[in-house]
PDB file of N, CA and C in Angstrom:
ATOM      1  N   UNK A   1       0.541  -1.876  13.279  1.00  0.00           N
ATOM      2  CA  UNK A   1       0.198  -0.489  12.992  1.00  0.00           C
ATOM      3  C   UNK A   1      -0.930  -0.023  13.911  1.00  0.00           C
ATOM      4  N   UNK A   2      -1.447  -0.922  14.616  1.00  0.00           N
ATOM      5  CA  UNK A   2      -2.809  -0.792  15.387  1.00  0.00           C
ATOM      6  C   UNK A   2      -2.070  -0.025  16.565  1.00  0.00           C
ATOM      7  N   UNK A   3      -0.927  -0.478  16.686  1.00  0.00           N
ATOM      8  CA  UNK A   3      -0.830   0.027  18.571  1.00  0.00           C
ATOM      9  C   UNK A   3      -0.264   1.288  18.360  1.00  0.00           C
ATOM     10  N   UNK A   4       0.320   1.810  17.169  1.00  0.00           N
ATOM     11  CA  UNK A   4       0.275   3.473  16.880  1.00  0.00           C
ATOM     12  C   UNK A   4      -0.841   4.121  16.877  1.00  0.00           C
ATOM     13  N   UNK A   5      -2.255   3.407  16.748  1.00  0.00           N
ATOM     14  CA  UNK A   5      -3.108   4.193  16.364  1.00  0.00           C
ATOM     15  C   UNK A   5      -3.572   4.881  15.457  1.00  0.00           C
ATOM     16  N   UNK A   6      -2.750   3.921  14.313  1.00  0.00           N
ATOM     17  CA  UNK A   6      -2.957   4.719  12.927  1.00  0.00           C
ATOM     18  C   UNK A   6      -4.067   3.931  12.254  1.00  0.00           C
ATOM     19  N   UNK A   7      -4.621   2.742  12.471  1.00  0.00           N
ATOM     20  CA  UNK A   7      -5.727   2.196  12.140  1.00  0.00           C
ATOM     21  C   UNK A   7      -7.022   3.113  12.932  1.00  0.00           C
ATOM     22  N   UNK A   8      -7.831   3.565  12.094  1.00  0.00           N
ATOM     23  CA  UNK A   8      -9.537   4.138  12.449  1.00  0.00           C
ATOM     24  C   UNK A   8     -10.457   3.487  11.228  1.00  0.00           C
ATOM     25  N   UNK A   9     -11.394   3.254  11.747  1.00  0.00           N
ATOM     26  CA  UNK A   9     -12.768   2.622  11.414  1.00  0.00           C
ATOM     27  C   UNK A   9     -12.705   0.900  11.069  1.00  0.00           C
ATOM     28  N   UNK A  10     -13.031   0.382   9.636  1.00  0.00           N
ATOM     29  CA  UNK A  10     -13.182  -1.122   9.527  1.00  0.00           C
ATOM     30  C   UNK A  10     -12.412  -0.867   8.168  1.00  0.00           C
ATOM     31  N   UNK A  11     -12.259  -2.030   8.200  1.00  0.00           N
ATOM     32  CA  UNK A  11     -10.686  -2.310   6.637  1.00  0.00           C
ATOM     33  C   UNK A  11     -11.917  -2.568   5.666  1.00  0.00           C
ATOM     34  N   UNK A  12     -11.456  -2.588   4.407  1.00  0.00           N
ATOM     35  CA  UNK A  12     -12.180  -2.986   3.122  1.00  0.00           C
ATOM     36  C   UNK A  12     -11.454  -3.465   2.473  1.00  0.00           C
ATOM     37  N   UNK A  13     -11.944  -4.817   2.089  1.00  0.00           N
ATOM     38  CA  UNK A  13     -11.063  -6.117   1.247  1.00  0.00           C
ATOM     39  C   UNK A  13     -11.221  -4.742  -0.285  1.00  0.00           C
ATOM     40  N   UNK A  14      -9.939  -4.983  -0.868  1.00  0.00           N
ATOM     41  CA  UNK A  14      -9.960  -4.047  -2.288  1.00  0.00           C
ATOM     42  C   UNK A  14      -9.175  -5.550  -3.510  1.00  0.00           C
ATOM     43  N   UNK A  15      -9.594  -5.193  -4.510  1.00  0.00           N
ATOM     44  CA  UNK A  15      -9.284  -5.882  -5.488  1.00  0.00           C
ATOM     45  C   UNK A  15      -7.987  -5.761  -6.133  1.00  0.00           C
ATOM     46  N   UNK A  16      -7.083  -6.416  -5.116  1.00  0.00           N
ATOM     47  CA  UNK A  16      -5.331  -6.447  -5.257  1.00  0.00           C
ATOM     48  C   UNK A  16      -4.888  -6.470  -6.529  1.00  0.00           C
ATOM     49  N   UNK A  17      -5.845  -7.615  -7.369  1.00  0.00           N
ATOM     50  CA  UNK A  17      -5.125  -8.442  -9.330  1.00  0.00           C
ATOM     51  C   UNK A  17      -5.185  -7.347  -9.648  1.00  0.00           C
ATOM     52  N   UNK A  18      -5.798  -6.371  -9.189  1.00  0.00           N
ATOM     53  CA  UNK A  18      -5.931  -5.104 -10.462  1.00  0.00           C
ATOM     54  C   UNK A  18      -4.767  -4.348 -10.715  1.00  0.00           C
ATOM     55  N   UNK A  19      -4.007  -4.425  -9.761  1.00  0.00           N
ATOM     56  CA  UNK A  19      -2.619  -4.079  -9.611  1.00  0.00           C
ATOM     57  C   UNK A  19      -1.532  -5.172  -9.168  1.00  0.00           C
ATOM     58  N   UNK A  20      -2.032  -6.096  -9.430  1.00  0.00           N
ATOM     59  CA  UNK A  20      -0.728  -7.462  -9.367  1.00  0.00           C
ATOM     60  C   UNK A  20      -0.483  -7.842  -7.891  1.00  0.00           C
ATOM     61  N   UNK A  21      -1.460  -7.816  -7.150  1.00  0.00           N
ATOM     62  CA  UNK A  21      -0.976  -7.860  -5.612  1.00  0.00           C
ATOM     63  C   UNK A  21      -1.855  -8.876  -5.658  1.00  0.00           C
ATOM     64  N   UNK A  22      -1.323  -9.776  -4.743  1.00  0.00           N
ATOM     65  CA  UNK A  22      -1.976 -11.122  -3.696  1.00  0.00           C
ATOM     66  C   UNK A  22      -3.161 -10.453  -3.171  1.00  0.00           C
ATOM     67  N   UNK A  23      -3.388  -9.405  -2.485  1.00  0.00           N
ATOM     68  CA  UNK A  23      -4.475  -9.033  -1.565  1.00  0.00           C
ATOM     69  C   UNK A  23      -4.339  -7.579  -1.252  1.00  0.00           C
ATOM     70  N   UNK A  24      -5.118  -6.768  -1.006  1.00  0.00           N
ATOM     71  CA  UNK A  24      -5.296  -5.574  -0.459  1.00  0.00           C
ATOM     72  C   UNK A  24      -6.418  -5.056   0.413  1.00  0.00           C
ATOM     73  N   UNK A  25      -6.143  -4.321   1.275  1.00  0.00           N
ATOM     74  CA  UNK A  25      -7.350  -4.004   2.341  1.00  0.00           C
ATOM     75  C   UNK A  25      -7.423  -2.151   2.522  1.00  0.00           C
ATOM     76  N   UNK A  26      -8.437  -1.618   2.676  1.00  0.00           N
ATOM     77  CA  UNK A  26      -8.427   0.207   2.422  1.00  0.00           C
ATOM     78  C   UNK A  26      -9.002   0.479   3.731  1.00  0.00           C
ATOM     79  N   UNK A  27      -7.801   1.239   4.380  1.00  0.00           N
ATOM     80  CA  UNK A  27      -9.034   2.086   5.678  1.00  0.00           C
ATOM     81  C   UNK A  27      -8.966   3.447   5.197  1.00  0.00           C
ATOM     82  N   UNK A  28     -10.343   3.128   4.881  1.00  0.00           N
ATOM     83  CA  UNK A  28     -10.818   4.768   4.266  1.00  0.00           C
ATOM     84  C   UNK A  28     -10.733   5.753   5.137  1.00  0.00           C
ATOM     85  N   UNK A  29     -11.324   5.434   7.054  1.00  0.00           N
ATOM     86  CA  UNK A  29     -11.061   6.850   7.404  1.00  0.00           C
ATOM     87  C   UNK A  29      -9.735   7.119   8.012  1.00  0.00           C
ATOM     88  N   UNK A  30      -8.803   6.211   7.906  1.00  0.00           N
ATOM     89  CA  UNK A  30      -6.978   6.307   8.201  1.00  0.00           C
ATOM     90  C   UNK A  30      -6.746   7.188   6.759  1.00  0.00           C
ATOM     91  N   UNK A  31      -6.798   6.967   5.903  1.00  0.00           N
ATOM     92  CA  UNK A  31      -6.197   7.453   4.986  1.00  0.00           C
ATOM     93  C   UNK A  31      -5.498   6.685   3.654  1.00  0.00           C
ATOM     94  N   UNK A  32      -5.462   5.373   4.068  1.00  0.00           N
ATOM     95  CA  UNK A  32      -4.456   4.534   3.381  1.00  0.00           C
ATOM     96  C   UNK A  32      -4.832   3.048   2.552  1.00  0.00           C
ATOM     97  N   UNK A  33      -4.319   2.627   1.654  1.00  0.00           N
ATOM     98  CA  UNK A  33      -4.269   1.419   1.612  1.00  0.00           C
ATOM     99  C   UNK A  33      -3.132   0.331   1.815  1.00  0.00           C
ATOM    100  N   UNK A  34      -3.264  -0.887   1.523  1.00  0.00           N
ATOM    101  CA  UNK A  34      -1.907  -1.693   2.122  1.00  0.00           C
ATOM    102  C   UNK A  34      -2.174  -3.025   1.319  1.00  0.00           C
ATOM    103  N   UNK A  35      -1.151  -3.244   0.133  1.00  0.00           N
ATOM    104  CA  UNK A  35      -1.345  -4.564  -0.354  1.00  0.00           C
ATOM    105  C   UNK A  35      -0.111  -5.302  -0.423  1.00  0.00           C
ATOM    106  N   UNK A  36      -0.802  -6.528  -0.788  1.00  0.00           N
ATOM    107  CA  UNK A  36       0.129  -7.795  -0.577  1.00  0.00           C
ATOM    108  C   UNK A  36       0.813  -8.338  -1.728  1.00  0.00           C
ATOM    109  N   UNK A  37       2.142  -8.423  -2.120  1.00  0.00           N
ATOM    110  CA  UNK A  37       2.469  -8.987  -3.222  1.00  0.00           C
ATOM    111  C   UNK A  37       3.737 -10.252  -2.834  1.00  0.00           C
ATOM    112  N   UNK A  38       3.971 -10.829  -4.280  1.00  0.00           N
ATOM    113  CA  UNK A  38       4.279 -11.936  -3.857  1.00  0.00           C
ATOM    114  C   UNK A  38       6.352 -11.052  -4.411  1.00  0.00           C
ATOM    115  N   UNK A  39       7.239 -11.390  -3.000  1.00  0.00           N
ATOM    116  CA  UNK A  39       8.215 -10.270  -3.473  1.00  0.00           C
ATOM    117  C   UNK A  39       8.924 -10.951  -4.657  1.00  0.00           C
ATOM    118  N   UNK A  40       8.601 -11.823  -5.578  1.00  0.00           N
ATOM    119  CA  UNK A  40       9.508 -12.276  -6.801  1.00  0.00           C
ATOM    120  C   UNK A  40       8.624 -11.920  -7.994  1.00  0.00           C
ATOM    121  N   UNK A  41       7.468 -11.505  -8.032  1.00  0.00           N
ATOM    122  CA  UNK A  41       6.380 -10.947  -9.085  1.00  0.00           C
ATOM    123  C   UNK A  41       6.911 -10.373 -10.038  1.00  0.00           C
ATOM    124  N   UNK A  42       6.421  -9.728 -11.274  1.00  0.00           N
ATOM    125  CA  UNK A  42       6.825  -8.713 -11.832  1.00  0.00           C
ATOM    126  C   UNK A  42       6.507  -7.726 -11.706  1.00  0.00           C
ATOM    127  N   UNK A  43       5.378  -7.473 -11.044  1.00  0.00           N
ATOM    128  CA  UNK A  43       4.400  -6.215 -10.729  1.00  0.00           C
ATOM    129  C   UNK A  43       5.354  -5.923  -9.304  1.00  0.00           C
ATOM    130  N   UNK A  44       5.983  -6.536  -8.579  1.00  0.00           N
ATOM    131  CA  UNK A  44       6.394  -5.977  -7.334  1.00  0.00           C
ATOM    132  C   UNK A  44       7.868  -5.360  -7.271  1.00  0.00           C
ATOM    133  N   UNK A  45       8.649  -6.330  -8.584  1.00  0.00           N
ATOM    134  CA  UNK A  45       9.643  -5.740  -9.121  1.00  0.00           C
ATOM    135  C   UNK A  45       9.857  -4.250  -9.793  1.00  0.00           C
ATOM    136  N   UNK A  46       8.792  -4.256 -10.554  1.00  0.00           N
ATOM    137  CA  UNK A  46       8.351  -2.961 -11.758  1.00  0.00           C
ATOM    138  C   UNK A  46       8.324  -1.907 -10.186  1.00  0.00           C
ATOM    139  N   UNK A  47       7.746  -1.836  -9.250  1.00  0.00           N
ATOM    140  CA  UNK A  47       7.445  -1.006  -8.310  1.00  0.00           C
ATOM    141  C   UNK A  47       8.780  -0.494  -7.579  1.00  0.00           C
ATOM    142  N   UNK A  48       9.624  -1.827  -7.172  1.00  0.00           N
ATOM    143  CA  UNK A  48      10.941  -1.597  -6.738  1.00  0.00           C
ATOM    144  C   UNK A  48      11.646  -0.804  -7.893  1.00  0.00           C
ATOM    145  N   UNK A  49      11.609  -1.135  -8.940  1.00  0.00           N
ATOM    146  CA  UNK A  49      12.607  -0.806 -10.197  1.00  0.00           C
ATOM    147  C   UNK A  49      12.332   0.612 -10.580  1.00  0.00           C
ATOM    148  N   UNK A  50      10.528   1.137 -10.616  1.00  0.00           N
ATOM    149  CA  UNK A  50      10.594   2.576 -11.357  1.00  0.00           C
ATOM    150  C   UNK A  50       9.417   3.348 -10.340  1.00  0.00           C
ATOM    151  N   UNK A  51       9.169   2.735  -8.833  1.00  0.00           N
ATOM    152  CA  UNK A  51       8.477   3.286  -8.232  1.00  0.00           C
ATOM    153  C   UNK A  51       6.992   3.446  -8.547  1.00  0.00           C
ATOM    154  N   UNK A  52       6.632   2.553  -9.521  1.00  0.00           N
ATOM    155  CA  UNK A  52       5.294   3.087  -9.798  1.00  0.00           C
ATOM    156  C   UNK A  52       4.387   1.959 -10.294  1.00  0.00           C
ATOM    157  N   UNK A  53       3.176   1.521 -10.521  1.00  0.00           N
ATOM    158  CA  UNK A  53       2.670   0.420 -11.088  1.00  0.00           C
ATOM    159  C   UNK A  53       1.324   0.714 -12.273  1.00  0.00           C
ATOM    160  N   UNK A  54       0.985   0.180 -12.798  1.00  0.00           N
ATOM    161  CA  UNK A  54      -0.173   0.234 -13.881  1.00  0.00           C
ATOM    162  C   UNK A  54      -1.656  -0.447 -13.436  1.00  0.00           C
ATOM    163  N   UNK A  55      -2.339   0.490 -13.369  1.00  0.00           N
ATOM    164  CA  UNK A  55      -4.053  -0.234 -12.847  1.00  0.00           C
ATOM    165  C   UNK A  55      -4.335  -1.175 -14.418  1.00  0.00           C
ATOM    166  N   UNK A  56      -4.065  -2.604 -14.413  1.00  0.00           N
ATOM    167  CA  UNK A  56      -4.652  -2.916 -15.810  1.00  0.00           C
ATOM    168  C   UNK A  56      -5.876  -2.936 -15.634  1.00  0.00           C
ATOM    169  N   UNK A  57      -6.537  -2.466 -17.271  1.00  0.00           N
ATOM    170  CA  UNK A  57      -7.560  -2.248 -17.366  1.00  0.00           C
ATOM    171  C   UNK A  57      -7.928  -1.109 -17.791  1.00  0.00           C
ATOM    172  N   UNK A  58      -6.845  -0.369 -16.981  1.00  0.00           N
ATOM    173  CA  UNK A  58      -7.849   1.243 -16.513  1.00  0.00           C
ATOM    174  C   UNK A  58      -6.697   1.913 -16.895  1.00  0.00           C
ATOM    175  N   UNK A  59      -5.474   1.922 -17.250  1.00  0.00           N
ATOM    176  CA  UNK A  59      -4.122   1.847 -18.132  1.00  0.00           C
ATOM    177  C   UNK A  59      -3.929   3.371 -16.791  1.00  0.00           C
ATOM    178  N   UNK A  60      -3.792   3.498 -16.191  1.00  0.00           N
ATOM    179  CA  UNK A  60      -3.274   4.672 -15.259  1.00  0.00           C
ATOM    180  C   UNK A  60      -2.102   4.073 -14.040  1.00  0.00           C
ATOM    181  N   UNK A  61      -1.331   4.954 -13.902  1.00  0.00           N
ATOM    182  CA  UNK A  61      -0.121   4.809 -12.849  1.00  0.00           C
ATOM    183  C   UNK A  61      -0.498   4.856 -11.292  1.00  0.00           C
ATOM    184  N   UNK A  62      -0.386   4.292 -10.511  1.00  0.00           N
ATOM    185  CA  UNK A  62      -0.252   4.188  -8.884  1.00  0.00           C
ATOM    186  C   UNK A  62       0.958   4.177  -8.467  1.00  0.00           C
ATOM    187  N   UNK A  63       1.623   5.484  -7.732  1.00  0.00           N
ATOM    188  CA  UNK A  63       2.726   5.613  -7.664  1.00  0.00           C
ATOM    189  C   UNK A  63       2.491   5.318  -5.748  1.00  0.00           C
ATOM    190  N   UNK A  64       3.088   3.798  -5.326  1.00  0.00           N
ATOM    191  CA  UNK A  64       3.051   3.368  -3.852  1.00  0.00           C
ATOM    192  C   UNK A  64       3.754   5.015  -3.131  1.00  0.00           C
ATOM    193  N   UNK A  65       3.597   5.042  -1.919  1.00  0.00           N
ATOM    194  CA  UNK A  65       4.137   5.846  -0.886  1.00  0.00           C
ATOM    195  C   UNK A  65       5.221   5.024  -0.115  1.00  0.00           C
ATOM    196  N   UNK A  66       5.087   3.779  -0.086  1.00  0.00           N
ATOM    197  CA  UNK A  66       6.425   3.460   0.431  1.00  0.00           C
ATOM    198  C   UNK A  66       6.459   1.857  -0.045  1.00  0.00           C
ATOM    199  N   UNK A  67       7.183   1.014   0.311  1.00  0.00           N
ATOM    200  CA  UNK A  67       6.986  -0.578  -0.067  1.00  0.00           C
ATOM    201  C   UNK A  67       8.275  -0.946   0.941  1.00  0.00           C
ATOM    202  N   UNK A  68       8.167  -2.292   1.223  1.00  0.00           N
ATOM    203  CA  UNK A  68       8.863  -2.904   1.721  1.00  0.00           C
ATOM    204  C   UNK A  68       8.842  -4.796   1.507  1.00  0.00           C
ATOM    205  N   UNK A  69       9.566  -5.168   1.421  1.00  0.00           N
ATOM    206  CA  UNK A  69       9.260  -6.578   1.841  1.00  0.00           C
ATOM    207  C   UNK A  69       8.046  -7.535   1.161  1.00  0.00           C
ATOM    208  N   UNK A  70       7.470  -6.785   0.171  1.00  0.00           N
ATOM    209  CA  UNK A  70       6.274  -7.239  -0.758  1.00  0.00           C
ATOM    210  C   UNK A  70       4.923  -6.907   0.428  1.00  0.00           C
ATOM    211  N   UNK A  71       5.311  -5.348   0.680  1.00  0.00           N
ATOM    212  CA  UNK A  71       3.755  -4.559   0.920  1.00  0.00           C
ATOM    213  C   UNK A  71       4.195  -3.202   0.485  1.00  0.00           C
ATOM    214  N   UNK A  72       2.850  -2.927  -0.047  1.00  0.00           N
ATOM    215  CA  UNK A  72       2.988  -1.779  -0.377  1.00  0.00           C
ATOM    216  C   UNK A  72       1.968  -0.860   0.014  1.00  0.00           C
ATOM    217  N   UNK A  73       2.360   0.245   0.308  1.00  0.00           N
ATOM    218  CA  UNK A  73       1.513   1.339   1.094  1.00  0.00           C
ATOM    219  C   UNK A  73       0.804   2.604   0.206  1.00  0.00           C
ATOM    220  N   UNK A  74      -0.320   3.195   0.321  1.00  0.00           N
ATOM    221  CA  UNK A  74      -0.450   4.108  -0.750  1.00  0.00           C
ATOM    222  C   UNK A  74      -1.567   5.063   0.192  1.00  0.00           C
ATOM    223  N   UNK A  75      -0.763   6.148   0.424  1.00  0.00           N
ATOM    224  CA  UNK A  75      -1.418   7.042   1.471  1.00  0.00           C
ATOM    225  C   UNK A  75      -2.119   8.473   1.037  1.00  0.00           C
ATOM    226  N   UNK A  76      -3.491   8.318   1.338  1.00  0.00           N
ATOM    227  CA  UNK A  76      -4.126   9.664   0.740  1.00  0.00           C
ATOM    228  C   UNK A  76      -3.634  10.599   0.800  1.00  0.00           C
ATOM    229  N   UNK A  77      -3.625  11.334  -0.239  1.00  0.00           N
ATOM    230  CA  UNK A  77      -2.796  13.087  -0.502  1.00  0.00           C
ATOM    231  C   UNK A  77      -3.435  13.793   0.850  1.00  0.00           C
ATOM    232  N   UNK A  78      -5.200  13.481   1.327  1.00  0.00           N
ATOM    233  CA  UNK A  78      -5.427  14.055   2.234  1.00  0.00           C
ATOM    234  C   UNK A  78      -5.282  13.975   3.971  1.00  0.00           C
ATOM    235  N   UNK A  79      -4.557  12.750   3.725  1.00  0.00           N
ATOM    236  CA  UNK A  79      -4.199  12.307   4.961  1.00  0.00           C
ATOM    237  C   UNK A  79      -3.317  13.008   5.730  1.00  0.00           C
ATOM    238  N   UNK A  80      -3.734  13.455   6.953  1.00  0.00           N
ATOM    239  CA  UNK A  80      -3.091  14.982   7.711  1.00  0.00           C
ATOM    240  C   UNK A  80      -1.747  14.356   8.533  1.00  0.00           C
ATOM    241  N   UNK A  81      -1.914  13.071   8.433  1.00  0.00           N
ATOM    242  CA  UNK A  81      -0.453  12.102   9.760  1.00  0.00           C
ATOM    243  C   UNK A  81      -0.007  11.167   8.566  1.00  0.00           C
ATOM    244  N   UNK A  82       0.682  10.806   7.185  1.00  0.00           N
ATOM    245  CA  UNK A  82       0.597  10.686   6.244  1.00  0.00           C
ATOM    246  C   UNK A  82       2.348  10.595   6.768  1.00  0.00           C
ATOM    247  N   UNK A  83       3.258  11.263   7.400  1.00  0.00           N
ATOM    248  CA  UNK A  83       4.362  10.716   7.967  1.00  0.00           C
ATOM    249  C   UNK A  83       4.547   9.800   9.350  1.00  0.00           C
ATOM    250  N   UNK A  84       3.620  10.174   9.923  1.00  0.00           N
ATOM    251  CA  UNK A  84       3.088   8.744  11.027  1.00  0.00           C
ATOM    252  C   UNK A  84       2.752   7.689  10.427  1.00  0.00           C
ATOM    253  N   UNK A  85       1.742   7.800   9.502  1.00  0.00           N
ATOM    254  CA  UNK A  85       1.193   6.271   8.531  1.00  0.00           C
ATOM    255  C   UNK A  85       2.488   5.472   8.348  1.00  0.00           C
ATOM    256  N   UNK A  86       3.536   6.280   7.244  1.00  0.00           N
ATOM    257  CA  UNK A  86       4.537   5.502   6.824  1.00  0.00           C
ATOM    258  C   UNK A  86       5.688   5.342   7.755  1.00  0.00           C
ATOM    259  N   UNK A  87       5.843   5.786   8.630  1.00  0.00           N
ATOM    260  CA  UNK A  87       6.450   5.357   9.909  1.00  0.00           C
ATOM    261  C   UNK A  87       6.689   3.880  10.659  1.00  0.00           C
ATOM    262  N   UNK A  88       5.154   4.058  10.876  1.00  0.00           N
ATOM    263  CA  UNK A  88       4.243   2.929  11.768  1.00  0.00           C
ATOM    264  C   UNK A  88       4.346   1.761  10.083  1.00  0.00           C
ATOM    265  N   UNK A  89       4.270   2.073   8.880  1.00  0.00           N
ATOM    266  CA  UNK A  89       4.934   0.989   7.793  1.00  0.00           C
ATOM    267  C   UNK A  89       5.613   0.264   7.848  1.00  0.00           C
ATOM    268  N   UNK A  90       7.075   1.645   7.853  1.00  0.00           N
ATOM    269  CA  UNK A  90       8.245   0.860   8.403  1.00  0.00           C
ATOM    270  C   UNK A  90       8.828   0.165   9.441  1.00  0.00           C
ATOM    271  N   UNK A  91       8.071   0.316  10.394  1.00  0.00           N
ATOM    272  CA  UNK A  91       8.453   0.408  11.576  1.00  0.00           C
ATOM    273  C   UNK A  91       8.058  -1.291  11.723  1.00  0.00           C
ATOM    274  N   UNK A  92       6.606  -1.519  11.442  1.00  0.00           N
ATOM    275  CA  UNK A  92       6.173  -3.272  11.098  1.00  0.00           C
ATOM    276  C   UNK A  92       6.585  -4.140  10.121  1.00  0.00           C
ATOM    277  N   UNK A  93       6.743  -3.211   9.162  1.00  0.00           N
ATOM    278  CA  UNK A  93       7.196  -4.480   7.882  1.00  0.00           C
ATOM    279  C   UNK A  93       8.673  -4.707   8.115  1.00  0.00           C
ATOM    280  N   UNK A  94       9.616  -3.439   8.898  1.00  0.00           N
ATOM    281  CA  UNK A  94      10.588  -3.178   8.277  1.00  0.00           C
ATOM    282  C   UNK A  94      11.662  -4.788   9.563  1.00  0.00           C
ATOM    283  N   UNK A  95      10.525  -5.273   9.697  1.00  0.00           N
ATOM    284  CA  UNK A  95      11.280  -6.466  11.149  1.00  0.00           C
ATOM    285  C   UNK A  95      11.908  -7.554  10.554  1.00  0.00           C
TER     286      UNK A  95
END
């Protein structure tokens, strides 16, 4: 995703369990986040199955922007290239 140029500033490790993912990282000034799940989970299934996942804890919905392959993408409403982001998604995971 780097050689699109859709990566700007430094990544931030984010707390994946909270949403059932292996790992997650946030570039705040891209727009996006990007986590890691394991693709036989139930949390990665539930996402494939109704598009959407549960913050436990915090009982609210995270509806991904795109997923593939056990990553999932979740792109700020304010993000102005927000069809480039998920592009440059597919375009890496989708190999």
């Amino acid at each position: 995703m780097d050689s699109k140029g859709i990566l700007k500033g430094e990544p931030t490790e984010m707390a994946g369990e909270m949403i059932g993912a292996i790992s997650g990282i946030k570039y705040t000034e891209s727009g996006f986040e990007l986590y890691e799940y394991e693709k036989e989970s139930a949390k990665y299934k539930e996402i494939e199955e109704t598009g959407t996942t549960v913050i436990e804890g915090f009982g609210f919905n995270i509806n991904p922007t795109a997923y593939l392959d056990g990553y999932v993408l979740i792109v700020n409403e304010e993000a102005g290239n927000k069809a480039e982001i998920v592009k440059a998604f597919n375009e890496y995971f989708g190999k």
